[in-house]
C-alpha atoms as a PDB file:
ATOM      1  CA  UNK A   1      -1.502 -10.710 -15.675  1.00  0.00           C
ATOM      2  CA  UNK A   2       0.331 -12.887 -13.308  1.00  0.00           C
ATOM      3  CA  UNK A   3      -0.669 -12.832  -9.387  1.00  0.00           C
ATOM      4  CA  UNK A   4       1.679 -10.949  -7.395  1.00  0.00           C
ATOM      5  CA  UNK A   5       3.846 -13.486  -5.520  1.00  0.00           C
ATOM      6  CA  UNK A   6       4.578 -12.832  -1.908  1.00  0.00           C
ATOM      7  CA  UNK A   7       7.198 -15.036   0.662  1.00  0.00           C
ATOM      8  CA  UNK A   8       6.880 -14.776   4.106  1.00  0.00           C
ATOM      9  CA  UNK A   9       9.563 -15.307   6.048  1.00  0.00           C
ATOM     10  CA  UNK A  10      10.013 -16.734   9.514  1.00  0.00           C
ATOM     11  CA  UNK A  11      11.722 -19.463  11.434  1.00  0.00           C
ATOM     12  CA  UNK A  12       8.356 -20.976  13.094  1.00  0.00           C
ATOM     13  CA  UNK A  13       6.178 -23.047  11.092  1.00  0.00           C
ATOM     14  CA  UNK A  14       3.624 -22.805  13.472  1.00  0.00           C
ATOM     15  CA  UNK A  15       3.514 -18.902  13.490  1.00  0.00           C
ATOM     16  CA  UNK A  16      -0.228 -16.668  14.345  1.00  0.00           C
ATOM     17  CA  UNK A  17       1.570 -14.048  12.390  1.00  0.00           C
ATOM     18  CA  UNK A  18       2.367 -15.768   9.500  1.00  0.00           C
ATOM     19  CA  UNK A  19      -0.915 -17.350   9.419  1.00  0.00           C
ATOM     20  CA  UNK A  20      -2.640 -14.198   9.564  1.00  0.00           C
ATOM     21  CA  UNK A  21      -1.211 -12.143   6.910  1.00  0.00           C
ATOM     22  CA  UNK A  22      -1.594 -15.045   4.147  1.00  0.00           C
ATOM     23  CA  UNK A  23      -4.711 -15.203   4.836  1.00  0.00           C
ATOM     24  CA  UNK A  24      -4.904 -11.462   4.256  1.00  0.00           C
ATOM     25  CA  UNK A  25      -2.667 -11.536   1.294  1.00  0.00           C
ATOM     26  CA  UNK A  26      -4.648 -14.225  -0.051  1.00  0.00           C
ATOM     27  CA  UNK A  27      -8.234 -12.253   0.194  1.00  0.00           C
ATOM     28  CA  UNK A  28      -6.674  -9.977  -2.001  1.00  0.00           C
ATOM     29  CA  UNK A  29      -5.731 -12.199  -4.507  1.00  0.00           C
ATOM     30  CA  UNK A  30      -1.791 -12.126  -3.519  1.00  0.00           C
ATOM     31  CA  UNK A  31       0.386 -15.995  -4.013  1.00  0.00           C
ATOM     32  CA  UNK A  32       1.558 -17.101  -0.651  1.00  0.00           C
ATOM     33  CA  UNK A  33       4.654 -19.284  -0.183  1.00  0.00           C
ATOM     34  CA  UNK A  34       5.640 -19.524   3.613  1.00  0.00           C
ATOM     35  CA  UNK A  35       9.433 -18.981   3.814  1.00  0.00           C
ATOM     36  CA  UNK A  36      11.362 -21.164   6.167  1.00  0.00           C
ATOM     37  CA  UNK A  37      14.480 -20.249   6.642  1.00  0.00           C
ATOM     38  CA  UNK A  38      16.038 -23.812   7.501  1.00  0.00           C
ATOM     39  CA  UNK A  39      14.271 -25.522   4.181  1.00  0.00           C
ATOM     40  CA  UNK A  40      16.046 -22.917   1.885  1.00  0.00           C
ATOM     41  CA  UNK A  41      19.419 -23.990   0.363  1.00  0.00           C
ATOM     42  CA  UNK A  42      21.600 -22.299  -1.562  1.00  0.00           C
ATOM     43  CA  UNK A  43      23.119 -23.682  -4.832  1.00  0.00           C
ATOM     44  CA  UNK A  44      25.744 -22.291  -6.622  1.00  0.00           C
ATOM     45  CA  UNK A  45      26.557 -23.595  -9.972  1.00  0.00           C
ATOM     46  CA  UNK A  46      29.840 -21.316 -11.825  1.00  0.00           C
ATOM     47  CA  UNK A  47      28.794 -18.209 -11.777  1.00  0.00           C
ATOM     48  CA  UNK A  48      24.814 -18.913 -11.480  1.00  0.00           C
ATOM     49  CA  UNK A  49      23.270 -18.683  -7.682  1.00  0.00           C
ATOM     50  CA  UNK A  50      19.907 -20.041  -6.938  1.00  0.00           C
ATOM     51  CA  UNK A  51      17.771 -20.050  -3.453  1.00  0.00           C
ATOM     52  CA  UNK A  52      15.690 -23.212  -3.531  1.00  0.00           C
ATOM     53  CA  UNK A  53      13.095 -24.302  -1.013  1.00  0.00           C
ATOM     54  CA  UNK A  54      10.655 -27.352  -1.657  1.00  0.00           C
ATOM     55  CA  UNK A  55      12.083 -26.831  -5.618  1.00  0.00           C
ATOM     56  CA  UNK A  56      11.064 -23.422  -5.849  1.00  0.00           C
ATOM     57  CA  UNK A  57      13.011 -20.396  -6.716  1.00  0.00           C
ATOM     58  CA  UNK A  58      12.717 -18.048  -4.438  1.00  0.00           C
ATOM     59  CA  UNK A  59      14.057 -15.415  -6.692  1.00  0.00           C
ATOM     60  CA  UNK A  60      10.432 -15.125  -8.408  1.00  0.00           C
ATOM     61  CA  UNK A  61       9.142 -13.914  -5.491  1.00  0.00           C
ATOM     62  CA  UNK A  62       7.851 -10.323  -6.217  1.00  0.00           C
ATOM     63  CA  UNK A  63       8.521  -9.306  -2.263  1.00  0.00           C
ATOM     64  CA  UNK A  64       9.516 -11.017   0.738  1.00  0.00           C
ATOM     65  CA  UNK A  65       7.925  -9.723   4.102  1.00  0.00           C
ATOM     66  CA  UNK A  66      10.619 -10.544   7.128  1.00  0.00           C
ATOM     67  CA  UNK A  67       7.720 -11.858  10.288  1.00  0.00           C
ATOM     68  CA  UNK A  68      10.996 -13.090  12.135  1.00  0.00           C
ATOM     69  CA  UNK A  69      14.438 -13.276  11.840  1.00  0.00           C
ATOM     70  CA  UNK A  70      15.234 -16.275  14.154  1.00  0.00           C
ATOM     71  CA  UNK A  71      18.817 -16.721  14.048  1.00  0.00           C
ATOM     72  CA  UNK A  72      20.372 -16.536  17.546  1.00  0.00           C
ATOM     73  CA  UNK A  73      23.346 -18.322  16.995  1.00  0.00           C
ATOM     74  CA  UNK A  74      25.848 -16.420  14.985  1.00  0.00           C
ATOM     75  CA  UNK A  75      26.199 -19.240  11.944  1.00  0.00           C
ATOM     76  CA  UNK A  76      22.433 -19.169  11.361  1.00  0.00           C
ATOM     77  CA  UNK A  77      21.941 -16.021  12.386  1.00  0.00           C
ATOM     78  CA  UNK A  78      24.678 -15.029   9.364  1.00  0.00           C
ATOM     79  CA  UNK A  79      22.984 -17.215   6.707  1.00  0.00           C
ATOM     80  CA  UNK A  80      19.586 -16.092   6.909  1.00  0.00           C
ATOM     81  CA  UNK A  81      21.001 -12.185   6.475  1.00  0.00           C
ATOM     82  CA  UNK A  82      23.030 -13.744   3.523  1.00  0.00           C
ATOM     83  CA  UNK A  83      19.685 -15.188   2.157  1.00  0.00           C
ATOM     84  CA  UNK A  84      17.618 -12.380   2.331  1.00  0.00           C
ATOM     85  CA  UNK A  85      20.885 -10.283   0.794  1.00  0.00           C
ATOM     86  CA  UNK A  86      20.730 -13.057  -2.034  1.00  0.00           C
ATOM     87  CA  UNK A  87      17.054 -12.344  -2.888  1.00  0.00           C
ATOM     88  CA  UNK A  88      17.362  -8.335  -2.589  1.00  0.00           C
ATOM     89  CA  UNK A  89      20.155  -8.910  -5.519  1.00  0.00           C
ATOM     90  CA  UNK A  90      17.917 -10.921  -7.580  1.00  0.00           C
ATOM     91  CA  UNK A  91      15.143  -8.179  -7.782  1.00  0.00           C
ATOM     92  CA  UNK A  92      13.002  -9.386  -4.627  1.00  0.00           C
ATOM     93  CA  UNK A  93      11.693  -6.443  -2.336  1.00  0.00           C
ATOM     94  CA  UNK A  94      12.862  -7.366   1.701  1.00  0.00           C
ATOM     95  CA  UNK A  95      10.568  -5.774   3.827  1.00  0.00           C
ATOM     96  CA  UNK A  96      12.334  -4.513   5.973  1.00  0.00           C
ATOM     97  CA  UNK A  97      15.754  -4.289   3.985  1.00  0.00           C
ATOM     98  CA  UNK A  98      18.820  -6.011   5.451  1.00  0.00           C
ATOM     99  CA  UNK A  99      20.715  -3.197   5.800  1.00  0.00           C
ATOM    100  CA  UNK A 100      17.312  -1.777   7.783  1.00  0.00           C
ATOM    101  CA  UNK A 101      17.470  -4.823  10.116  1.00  0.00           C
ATOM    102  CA  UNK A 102      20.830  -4.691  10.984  1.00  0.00           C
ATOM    103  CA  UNK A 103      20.692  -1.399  12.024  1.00  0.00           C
ATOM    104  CA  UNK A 104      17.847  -2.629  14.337  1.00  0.00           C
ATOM    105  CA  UNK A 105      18.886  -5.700  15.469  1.00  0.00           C
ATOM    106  CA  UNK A 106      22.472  -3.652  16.895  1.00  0.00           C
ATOM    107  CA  UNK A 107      20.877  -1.797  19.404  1.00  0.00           C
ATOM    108  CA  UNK A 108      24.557   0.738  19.490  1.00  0.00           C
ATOM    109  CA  UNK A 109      23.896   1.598  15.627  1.00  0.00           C
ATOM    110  CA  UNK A 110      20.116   1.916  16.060  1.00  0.00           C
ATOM    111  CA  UNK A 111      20.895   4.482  18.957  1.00  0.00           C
ATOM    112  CA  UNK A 112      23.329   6.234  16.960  1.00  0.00           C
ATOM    113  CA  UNK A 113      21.006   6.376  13.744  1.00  0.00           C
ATOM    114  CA  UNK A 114      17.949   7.832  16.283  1.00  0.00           C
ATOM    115  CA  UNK A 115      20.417  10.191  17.389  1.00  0.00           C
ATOM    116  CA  UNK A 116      21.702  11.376  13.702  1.00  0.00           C
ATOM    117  CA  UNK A 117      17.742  11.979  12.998  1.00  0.00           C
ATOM    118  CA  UNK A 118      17.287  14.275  16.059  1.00  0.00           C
ATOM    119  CA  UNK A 119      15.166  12.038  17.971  1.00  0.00           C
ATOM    120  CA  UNK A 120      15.015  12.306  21.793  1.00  0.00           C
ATOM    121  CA  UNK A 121      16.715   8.846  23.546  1.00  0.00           C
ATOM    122  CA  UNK A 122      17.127   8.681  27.016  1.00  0.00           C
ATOM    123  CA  UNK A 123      21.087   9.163  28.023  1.00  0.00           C
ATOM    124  CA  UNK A 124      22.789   6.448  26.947  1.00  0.00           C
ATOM    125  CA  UNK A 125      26.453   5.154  27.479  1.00  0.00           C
ATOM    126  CA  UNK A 126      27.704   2.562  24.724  1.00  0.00           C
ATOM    127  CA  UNK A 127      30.779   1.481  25.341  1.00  0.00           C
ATOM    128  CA  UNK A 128      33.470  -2.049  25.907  1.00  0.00           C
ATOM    129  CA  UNK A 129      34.952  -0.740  29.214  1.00  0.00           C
ATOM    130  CA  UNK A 130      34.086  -1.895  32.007  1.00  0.00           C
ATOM    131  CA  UNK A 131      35.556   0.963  34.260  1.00  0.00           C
ATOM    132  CA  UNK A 132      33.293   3.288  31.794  1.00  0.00           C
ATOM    133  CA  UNK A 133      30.311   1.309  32.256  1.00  0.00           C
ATOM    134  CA  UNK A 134      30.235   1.094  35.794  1.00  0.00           C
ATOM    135  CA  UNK A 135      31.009   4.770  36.296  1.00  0.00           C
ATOM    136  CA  UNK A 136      27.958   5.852  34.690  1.00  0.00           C
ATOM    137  CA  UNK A 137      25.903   3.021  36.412  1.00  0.00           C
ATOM    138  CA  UNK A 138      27.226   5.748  39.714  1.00  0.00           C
ATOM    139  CA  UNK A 139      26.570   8.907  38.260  1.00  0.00           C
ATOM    140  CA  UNK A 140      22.894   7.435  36.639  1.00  0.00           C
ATOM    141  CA  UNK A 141      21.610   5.283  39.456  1.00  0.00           C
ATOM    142  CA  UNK A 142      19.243   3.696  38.784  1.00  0.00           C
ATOM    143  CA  UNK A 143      19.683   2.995  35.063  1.00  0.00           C
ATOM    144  CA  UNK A 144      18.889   0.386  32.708  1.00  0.00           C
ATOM    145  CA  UNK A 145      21.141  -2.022  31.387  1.00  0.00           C
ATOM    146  CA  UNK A 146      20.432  -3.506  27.762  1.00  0.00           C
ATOM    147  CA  UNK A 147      22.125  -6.456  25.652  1.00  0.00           C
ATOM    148  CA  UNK A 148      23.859  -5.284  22.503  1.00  0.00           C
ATOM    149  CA  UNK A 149      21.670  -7.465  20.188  1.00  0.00           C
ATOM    150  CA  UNK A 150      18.458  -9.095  21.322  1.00  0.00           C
ATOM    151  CA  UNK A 151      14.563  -9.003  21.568  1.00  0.00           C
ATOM    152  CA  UNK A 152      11.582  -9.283  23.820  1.00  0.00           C
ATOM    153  CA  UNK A 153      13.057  -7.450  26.656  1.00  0.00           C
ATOM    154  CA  UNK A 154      15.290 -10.391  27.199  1.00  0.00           C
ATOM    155  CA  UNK A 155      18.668  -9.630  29.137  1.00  0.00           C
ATOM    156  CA  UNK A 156      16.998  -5.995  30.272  1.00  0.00           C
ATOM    157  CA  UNK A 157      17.999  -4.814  33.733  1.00  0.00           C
ATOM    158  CA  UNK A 158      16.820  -2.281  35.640  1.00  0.00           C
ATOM    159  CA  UNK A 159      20.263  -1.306  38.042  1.00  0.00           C
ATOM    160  CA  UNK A 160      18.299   0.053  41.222  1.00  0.00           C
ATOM    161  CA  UNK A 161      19.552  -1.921  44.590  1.00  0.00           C
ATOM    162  CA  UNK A 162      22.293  -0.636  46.826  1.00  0.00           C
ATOM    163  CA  UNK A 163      24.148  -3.857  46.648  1.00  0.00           C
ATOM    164  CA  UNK A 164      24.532  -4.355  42.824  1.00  0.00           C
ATOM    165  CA  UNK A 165      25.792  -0.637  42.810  1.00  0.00           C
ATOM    166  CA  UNK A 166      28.275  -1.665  45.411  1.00  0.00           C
ATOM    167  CA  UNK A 167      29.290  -4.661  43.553  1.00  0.00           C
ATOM    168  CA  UNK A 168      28.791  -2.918  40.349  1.00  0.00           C
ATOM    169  CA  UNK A 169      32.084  -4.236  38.510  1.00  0.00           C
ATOM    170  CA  UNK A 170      30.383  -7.801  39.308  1.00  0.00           C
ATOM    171  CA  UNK A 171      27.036  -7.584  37.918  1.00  0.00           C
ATOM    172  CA  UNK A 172      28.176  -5.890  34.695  1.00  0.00           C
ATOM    173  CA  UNK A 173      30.687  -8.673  34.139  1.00  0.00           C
ATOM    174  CA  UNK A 174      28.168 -11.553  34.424  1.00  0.00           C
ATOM    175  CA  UNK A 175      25.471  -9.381  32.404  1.00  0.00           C
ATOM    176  CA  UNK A 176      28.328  -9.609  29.970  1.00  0.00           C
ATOM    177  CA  UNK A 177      28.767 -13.378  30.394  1.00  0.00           C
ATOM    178  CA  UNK A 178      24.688 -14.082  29.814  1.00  0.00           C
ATOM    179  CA  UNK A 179      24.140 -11.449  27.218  1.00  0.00           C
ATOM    180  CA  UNK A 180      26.786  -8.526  26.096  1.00  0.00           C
ATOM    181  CA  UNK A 181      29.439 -10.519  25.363  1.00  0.00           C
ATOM    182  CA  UNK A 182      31.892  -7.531  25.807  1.00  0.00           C
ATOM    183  CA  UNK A 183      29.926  -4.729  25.102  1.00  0.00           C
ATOM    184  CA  UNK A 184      27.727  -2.477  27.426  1.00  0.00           C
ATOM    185  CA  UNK A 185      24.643  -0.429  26.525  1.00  0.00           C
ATOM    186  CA  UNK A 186      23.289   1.669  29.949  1.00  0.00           C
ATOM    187  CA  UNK A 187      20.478   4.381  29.488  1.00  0.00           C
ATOM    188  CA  UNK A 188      19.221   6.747  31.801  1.00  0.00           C
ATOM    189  CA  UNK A 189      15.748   5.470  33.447  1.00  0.00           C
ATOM    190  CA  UNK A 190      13.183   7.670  32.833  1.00  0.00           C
ATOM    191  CA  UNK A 191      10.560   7.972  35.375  1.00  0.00           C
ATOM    192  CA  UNK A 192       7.415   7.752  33.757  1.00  0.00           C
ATOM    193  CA  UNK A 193       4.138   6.514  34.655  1.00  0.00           C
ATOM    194  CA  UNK A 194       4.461   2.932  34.374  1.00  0.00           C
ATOM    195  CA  UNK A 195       3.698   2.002  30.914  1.00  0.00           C
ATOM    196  CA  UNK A 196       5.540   2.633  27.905  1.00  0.00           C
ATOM    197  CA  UNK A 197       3.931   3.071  24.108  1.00  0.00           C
ATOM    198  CA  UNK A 198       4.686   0.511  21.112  1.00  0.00           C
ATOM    199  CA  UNK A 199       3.392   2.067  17.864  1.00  0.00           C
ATOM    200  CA  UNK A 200       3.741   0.231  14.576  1.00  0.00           C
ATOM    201  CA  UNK A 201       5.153   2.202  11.932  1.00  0.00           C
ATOM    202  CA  UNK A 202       4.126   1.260   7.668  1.00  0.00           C
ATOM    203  CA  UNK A 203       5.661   3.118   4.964  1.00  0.00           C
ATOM    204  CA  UNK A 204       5.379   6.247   7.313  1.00  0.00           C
ATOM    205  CA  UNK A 205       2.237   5.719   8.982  1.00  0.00           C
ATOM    206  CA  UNK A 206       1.405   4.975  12.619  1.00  0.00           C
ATOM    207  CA  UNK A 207      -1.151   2.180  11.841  1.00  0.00           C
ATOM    208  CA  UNK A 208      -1.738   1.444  15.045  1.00  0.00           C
ATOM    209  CA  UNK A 209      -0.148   2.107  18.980  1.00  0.00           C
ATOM    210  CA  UNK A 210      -0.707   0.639  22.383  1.00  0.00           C
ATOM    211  CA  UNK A 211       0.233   1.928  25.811  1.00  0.00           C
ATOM    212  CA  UNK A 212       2.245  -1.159  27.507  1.00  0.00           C
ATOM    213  CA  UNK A 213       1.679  -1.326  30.886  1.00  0.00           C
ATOM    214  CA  UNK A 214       4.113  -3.270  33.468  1.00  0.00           C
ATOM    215  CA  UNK A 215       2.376  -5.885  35.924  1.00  0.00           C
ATOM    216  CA  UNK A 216       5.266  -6.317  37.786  1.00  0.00           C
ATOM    217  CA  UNK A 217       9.195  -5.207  37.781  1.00  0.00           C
ATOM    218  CA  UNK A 218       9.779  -2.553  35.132  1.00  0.00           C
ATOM    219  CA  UNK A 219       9.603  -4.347  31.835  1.00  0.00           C
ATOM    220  CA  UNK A 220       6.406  -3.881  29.819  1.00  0.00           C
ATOM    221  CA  UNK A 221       7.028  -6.423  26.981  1.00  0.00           C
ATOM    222  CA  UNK A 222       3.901  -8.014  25.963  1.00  0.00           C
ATOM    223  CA  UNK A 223       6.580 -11.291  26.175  1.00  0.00           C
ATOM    224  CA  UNK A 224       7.385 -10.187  29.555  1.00  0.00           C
ATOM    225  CA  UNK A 225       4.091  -9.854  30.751  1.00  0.00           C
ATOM    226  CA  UNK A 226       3.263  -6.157  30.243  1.00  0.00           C
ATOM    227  CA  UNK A 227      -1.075  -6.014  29.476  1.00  0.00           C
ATOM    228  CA  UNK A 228      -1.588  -3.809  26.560  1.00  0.00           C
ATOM    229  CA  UNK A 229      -4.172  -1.348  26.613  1.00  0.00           C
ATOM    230  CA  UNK A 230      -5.568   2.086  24.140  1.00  0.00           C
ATOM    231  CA  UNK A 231      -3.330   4.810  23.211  1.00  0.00           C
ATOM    232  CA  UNK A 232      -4.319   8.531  23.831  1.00  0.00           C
ATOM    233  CA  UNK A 233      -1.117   9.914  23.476  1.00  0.00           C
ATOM    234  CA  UNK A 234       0.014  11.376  19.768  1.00  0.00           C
ATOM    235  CA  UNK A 235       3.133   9.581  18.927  1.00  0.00           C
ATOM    236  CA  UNK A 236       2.846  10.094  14.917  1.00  0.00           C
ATOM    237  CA  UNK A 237       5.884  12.348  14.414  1.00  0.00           C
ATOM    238  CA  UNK A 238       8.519  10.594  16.622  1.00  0.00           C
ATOM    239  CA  UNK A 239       7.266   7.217  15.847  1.00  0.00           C
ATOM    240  CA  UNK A 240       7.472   8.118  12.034  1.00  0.00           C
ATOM    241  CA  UNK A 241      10.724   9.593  12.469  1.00  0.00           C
ATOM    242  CA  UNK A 242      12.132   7.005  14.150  1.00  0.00           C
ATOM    243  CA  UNK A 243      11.135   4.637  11.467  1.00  0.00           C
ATOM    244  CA  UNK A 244      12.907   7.036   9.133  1.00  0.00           C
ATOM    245  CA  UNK A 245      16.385   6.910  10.749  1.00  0.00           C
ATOM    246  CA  UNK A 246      16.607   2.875  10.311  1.00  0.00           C
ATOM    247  CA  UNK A 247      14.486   3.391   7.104  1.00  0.00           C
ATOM    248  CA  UNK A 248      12.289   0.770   7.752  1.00  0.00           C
ATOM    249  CA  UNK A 249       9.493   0.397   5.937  1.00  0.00           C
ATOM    250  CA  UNK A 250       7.395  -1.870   9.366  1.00  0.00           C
ATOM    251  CA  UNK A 251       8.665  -1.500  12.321  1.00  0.00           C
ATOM    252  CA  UNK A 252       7.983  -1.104  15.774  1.00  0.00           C
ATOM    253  CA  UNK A 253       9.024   1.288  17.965  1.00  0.00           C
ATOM    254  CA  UNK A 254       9.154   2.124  21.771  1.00  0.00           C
ATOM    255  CA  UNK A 255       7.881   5.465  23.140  1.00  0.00           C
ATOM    256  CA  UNK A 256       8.484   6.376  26.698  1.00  0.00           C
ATOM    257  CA  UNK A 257       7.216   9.529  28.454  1.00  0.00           C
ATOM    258  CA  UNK A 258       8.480  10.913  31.359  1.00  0.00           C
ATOM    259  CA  UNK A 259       6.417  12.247  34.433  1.00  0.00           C
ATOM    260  CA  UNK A 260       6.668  16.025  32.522  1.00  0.00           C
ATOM    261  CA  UNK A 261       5.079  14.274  29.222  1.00  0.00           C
ATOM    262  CA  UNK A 262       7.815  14.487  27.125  1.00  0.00           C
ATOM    263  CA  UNK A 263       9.046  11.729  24.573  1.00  0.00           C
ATOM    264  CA  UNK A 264      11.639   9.034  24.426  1.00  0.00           C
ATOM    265  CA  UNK A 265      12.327   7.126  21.888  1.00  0.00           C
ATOM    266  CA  UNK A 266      13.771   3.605  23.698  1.00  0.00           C
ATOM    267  CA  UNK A 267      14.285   1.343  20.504  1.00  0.00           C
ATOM    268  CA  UNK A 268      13.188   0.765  17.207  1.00  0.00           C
ATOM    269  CA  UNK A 269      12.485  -2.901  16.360  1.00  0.00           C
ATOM    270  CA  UNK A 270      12.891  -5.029  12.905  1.00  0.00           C
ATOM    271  CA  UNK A 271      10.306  -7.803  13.303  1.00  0.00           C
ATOM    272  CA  UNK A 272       7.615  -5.901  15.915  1.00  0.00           C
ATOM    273  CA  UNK A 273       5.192  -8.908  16.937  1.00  0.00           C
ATOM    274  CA  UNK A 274       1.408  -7.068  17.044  1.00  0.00           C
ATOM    275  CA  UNK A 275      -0.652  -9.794  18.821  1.00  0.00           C
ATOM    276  CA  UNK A 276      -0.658  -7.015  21.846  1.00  0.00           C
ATOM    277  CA  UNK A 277      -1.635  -4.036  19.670  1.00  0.00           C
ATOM    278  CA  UNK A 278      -3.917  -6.376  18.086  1.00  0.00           C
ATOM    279  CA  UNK A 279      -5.923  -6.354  20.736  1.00  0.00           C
ATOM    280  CA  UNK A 280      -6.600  -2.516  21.408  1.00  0.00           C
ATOM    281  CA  UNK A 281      -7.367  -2.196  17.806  1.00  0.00           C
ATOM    282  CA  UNK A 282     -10.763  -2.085  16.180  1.00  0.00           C
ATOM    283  CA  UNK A 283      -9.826  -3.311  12.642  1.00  0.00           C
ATOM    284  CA  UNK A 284      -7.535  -6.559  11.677  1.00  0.00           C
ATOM    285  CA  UNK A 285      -3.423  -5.350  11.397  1.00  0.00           C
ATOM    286  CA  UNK A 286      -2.613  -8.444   8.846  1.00  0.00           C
ATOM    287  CA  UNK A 287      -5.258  -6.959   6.893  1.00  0.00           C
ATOM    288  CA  UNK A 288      -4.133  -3.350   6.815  1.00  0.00           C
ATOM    289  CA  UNK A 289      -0.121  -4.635   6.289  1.00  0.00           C
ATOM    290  CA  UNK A 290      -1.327  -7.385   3.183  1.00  0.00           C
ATOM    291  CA  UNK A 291      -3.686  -4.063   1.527  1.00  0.00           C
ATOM    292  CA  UNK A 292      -0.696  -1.267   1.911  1.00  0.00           C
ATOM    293  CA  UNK A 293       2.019  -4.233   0.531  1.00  0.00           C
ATOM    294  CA  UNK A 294       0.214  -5.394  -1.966  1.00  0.00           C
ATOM    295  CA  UNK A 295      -0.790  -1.790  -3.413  1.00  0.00           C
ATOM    296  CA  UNK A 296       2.542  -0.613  -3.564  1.00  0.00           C
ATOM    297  CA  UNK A 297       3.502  -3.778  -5.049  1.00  0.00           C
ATOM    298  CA  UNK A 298       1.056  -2.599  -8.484  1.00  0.00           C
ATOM    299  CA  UNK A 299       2.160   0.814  -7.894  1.00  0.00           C
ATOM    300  CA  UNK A 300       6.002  -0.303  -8.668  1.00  0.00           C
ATOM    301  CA  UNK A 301       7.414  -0.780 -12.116  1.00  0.00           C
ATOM    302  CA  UNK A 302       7.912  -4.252 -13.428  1.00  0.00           C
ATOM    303  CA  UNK A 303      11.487  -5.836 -12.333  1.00  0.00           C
ATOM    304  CA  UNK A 304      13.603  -7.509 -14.753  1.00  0.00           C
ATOM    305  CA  UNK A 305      14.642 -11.175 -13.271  1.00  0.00           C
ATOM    306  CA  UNK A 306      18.033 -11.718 -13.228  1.00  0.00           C
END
């Protein structure tokens, strides 16, 4: 029986995650090929379409597992969703499906898809005007201030001084500038206890969660500086559910409680790094990700290669 054929996908050559889960993959047995996104070209021939990297079709692949996205500008960014489109139509499985990322990667339709699936969110204004957007900086001060698209808490403001909220109509225009380009996305700020909770969500399992606490400001990104430390809080059946509403198969996803112990969900993320959660945990994540993968890789039927 041929060895089940696995890409990974991410812009950086170089990256621990990647490295880790082939090796994983590869203890079970499972053909590696590192998938980088800038080597690929497309070739279209007539009617025929083929994704080639290094003279290999990609379209054997049995699955493709999405580590990172890359992509900021919008050109790239475009092509690498119309790659991974490409090898869904050829048979591949994405993990997670483009249509799953994109709901993540827009923070407005992951909102609205959390809200669909009855999840708790913090309030949350999403709107282009700024006259809107300001008001409900007034009426919700302090509040939190998020870029449309993005990752790693970059572009996140926390609205709390009396002299932004007098100059209000200022800061939200150069927030714009830097990172909304046009569009606002404000949320309530929930008073908590200074640490939020990232739990990692496969195939509709919390395989592992972290509480992230903030060493300074009020961003707890492990990329920001937040120090990750053991979970004691049951987060199974929002975190799960969450996943569910963007239908991701991995994902991370951001817990908040507030000082009363109850639940937000803040965001739901595509490409969740683990190096963090890695850390609190006492068995190997790349390990656990290759095993589940891989078995429900045998447990699908054969695909017929187009």
């Amino acid at each position: 029986m041929k060895p089940t054929y696995v890409g990974l996908f991410s812009s950086d050559p170089s990256s621990a995650r990647v490295s880790g889960l082939e090796a994983s993959f590869q203890r079970l047995g499972v053909d590696v090929l590192r998938i980088i996104p800038w080597m690929v070209s497309t070739r279209i021939d007539g009617e025929r379409q083929q994704l080639i990297q290094d003279d290999r079709d990609l379209s054997l692949l049995d699955a493709v597992l999405v580590v990172d996205l890359g992509g900021i500008d919008i050109g790239t960014f475009f092509n690498r969703v119309a790659i991974l489109t490409s090898l869904q139509d050829s048979g591949v499985s994405v993990i997670n499906s483009v249509a799953s990322i994109l709901q993540m990667r827009n923070k407005a339709e992951c909102m609205r898809r959390l809200v669909a699936a009855h999840v708790t969110t913090p309030e949350t204004l999403i709107t282009e005007s700024i006259d809107e957007a300001a008001e409900f900086v007034r009426n919700h001060f302090p509040c939190v201030l998020k870029p449309i698209t993005g990752f790693g808490g970059i572009g996140v403001q926390l609205i709390e001084r009396d002299f932004d909220l007098k100059h209000i109509g200022d800061y939200l225009k150069f927030h714009s500038q830097l990172f909304g380009k046009g569009a606002y996305l404000l949320q309530d700020y929930i008073h908590g206890a200074g640490f939020d909770i990232r739990a990692l969500v496969l195939d509709d399992e919390v395989i592992g969660s972290m509480q992230r606490v903030s060493t300074g400001g009020f961003v707890t990104n492990i990329h920001s500086g937040g120090i990750p430390r053991k979970n004691d809080i049951d987060v199974e059946e929002i975190a799960v559910r969450s996943a569910r509403a963007v239908r991701g198969r991995l994902v991370g996803v951001d817990i908040i409680p507030d000082a009363d112990g109850r639940l937000f969900v803040l965001e739901v993320n595509a490409t969740p790094g683990w190096a963090g959660l890695q850390r609190v945990l006492d068995f190997n994540l790349p390990d656990r990700i290759a095993e589940v993968i891989t078995e429900s890789l045998k447990q699908s039927r054969p695909r017929a290669r187009l």
